[in-house]
N, C-alpha and C. Protein backbone atom coordinates (compact mmCIF):
# COMPACT_ATOMS: atom_id res chain seq x y z
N UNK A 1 20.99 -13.47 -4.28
CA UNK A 1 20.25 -12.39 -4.92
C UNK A 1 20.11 -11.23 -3.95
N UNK A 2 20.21 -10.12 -4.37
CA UNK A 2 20.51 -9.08 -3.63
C UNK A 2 18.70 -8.18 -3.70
N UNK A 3 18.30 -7.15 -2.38
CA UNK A 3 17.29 -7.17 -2.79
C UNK A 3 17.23 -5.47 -2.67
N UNK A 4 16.86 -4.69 -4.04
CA UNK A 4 17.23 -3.25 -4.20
C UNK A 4 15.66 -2.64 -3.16
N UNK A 5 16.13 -2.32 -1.98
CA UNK A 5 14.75 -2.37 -1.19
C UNK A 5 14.04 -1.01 -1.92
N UNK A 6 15.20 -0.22 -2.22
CA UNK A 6 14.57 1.23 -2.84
C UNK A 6 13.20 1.36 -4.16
N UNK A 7 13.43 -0.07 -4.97
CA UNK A 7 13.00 -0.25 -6.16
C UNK A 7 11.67 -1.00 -5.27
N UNK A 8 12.16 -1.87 -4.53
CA UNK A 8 10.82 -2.53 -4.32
C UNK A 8 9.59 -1.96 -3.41
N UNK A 9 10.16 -0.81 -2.39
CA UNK A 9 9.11 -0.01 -2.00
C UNK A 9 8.08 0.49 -2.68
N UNK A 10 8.94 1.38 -4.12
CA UNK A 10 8.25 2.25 -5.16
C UNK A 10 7.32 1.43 -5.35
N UNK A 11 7.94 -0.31 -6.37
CA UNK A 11 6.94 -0.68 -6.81
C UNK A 11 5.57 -1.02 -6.05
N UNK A 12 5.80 -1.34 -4.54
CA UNK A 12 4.55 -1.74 -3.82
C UNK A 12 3.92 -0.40 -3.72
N UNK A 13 4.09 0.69 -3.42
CA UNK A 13 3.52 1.94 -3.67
C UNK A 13 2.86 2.20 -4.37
N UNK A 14 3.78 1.90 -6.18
CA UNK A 14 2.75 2.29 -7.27
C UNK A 14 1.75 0.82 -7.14
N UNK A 15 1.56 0.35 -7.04
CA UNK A 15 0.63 -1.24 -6.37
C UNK A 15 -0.49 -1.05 -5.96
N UNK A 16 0.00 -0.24 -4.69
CA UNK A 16 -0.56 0.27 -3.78
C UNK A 16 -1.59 1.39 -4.35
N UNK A 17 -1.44 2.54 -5.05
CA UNK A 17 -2.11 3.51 -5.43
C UNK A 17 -3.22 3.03 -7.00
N UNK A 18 -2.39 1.90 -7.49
CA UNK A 18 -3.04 1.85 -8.67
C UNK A 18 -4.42 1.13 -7.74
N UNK A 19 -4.18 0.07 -7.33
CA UNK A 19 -5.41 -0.07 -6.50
C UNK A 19 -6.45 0.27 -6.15
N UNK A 20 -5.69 1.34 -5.16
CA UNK A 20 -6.76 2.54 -4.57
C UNK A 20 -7.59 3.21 -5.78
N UNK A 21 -6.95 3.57 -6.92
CA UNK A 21 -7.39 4.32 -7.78
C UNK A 21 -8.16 3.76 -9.04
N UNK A 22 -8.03 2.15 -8.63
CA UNK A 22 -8.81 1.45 -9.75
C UNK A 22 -9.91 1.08 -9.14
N UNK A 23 -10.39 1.93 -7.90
CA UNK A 23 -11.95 1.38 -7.07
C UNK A 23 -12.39 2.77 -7.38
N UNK A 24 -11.70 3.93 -7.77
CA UNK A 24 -12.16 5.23 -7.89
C UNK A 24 -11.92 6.13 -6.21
N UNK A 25 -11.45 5.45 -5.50
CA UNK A 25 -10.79 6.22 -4.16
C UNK A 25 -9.94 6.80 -3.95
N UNK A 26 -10.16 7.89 -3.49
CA UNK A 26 -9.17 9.02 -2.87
C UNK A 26 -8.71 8.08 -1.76
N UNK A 27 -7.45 9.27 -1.05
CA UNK A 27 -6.34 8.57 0.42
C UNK A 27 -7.55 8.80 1.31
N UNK A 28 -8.62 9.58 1.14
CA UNK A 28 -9.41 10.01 2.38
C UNK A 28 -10.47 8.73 2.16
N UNK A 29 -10.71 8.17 1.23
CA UNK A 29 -11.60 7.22 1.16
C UNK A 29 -10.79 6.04 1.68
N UNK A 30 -9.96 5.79 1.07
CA UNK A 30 -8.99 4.43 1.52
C UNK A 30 -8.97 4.56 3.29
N UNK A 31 -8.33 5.77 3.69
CA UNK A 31 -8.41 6.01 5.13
C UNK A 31 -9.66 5.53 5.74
N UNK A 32 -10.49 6.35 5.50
CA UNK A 32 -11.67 5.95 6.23
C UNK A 32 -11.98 4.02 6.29
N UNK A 33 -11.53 3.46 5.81
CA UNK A 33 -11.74 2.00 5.80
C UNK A 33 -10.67 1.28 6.30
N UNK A 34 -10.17 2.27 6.70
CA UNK A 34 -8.56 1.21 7.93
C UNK A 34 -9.07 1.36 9.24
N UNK A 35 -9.20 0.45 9.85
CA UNK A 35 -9.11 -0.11 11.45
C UNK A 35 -8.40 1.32 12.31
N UNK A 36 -6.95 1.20 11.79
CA UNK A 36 -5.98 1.95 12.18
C UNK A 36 -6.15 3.48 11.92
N UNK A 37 -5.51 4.71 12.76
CA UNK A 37 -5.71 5.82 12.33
C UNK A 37 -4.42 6.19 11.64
N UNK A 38 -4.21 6.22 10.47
CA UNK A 38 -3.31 6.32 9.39
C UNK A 38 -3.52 7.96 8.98
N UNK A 39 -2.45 8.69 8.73
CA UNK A 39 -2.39 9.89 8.81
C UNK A 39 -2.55 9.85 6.88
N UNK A 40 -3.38 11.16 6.32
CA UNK A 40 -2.78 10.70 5.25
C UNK A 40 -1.65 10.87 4.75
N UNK A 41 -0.66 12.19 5.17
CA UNK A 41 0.69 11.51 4.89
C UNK A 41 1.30 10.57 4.22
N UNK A 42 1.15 9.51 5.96
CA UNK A 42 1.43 8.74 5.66
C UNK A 42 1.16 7.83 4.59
N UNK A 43 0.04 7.28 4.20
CA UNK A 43 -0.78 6.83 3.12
C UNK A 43 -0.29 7.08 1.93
N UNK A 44 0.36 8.38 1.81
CA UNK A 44 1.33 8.82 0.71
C UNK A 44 2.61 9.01 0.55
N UNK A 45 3.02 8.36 1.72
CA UNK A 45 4.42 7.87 1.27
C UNK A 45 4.48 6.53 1.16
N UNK A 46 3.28 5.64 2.13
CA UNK A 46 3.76 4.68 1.37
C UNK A 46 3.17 4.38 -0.02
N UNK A 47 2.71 5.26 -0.51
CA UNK A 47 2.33 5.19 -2.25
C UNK A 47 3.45 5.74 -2.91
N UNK A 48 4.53 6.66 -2.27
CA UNK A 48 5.27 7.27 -2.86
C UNK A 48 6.59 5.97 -2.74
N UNK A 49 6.49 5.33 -1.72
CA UNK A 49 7.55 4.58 -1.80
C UNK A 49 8.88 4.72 -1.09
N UNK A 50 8.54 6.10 -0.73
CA UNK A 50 9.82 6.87 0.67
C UNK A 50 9.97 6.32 1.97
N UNK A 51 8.40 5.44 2.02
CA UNK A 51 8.47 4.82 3.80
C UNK A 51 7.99 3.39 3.86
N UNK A 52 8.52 2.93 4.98
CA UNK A 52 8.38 1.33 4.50
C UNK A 52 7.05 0.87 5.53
N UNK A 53 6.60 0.27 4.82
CA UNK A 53 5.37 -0.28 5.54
C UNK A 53 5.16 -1.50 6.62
N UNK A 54 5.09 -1.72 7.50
CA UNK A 54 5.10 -2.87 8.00
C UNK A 54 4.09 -3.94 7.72
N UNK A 55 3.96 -5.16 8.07
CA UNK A 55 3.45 -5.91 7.09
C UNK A 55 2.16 -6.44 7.89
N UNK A 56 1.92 -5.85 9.22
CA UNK A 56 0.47 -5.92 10.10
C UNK A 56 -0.31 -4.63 9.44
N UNK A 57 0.55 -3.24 8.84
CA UNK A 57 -0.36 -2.25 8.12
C UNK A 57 -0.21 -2.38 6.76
N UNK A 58 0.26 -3.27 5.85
CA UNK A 58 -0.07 -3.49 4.70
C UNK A 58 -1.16 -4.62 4.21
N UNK A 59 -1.58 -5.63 5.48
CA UNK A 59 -2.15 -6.48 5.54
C UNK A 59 -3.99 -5.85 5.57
N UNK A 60 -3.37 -4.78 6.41
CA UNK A 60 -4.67 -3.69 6.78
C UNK A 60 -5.23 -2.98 5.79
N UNK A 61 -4.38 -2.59 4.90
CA UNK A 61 -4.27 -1.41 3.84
C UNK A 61 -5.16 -2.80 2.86
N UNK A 62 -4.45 -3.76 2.50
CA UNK A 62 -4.64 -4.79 1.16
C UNK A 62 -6.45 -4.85 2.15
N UNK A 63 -6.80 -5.47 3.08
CA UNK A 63 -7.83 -5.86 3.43
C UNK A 63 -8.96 -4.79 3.17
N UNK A 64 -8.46 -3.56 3.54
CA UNK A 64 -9.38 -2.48 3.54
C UNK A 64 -9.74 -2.04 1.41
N UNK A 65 -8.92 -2.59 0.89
CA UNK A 65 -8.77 -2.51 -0.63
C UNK A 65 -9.05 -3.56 -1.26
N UNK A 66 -9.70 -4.93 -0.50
CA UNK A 66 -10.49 -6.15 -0.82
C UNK A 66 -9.56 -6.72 -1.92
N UNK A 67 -8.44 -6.55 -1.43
CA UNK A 67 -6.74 -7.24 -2.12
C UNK A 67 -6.58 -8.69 -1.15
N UNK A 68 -5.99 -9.51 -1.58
CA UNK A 68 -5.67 -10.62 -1.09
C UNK A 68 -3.96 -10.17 -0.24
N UNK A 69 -3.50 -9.83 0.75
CA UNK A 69 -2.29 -9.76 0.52
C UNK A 69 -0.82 -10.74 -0.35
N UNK A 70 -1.45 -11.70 -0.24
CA UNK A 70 -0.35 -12.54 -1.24
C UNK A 70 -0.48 -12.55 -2.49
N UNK A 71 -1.69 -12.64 -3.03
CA UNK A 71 -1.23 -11.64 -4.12
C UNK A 71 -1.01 -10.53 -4.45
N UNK A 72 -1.06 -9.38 -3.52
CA UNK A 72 -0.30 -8.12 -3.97
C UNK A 72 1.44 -8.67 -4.10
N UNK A 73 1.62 -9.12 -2.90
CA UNK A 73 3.17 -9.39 -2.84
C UNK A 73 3.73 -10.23 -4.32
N UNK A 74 3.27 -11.21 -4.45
CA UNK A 74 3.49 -11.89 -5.54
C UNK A 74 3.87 -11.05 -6.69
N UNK A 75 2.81 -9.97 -7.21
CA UNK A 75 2.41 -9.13 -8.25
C UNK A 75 4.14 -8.15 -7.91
N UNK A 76 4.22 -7.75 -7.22
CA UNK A 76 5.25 -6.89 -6.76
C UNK A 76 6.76 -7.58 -6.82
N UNK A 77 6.96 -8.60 -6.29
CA UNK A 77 7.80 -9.87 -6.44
C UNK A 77 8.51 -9.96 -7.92
């Protein structure tokens, strides 16, 4: 099985934003609750799906969004 990384970014992105946006948070709210200093930019690409996330700052991102990370992945999967 081949894996279209292009398709699967987007979808963790849109994942990613529906999230954020189903607690009622802006990127500046989400930001403020990461450990890490995350540009928002960045924050919006990886919602946009253009940049790939590594999986110590998606672990960060899901935690700071009171997401389980395995089930985001799953959901995305």
């Amino acid at each position: 099985m081949l894996l279209d990384t292009a398709t699967y970014q987007r979808v963790l992105g849109d994942e990613l934003r529906r999230l954020r946006k189903q607690r009622g948070w802006t990127r500046r709210d989400l930001n403020r609750r990461l450990q890490s200093d995350i540009s928002l930019q960045t924050l919006a690409t990886y919602e946009l799906g253009t940049r790939q996330c590594s999986v110590i700052r998606l672990v960060e991102i899901c935690l700071a969004l009171g997401e389980v990370p395995h089930d985001l992945m799953a959901r995305v999967h």
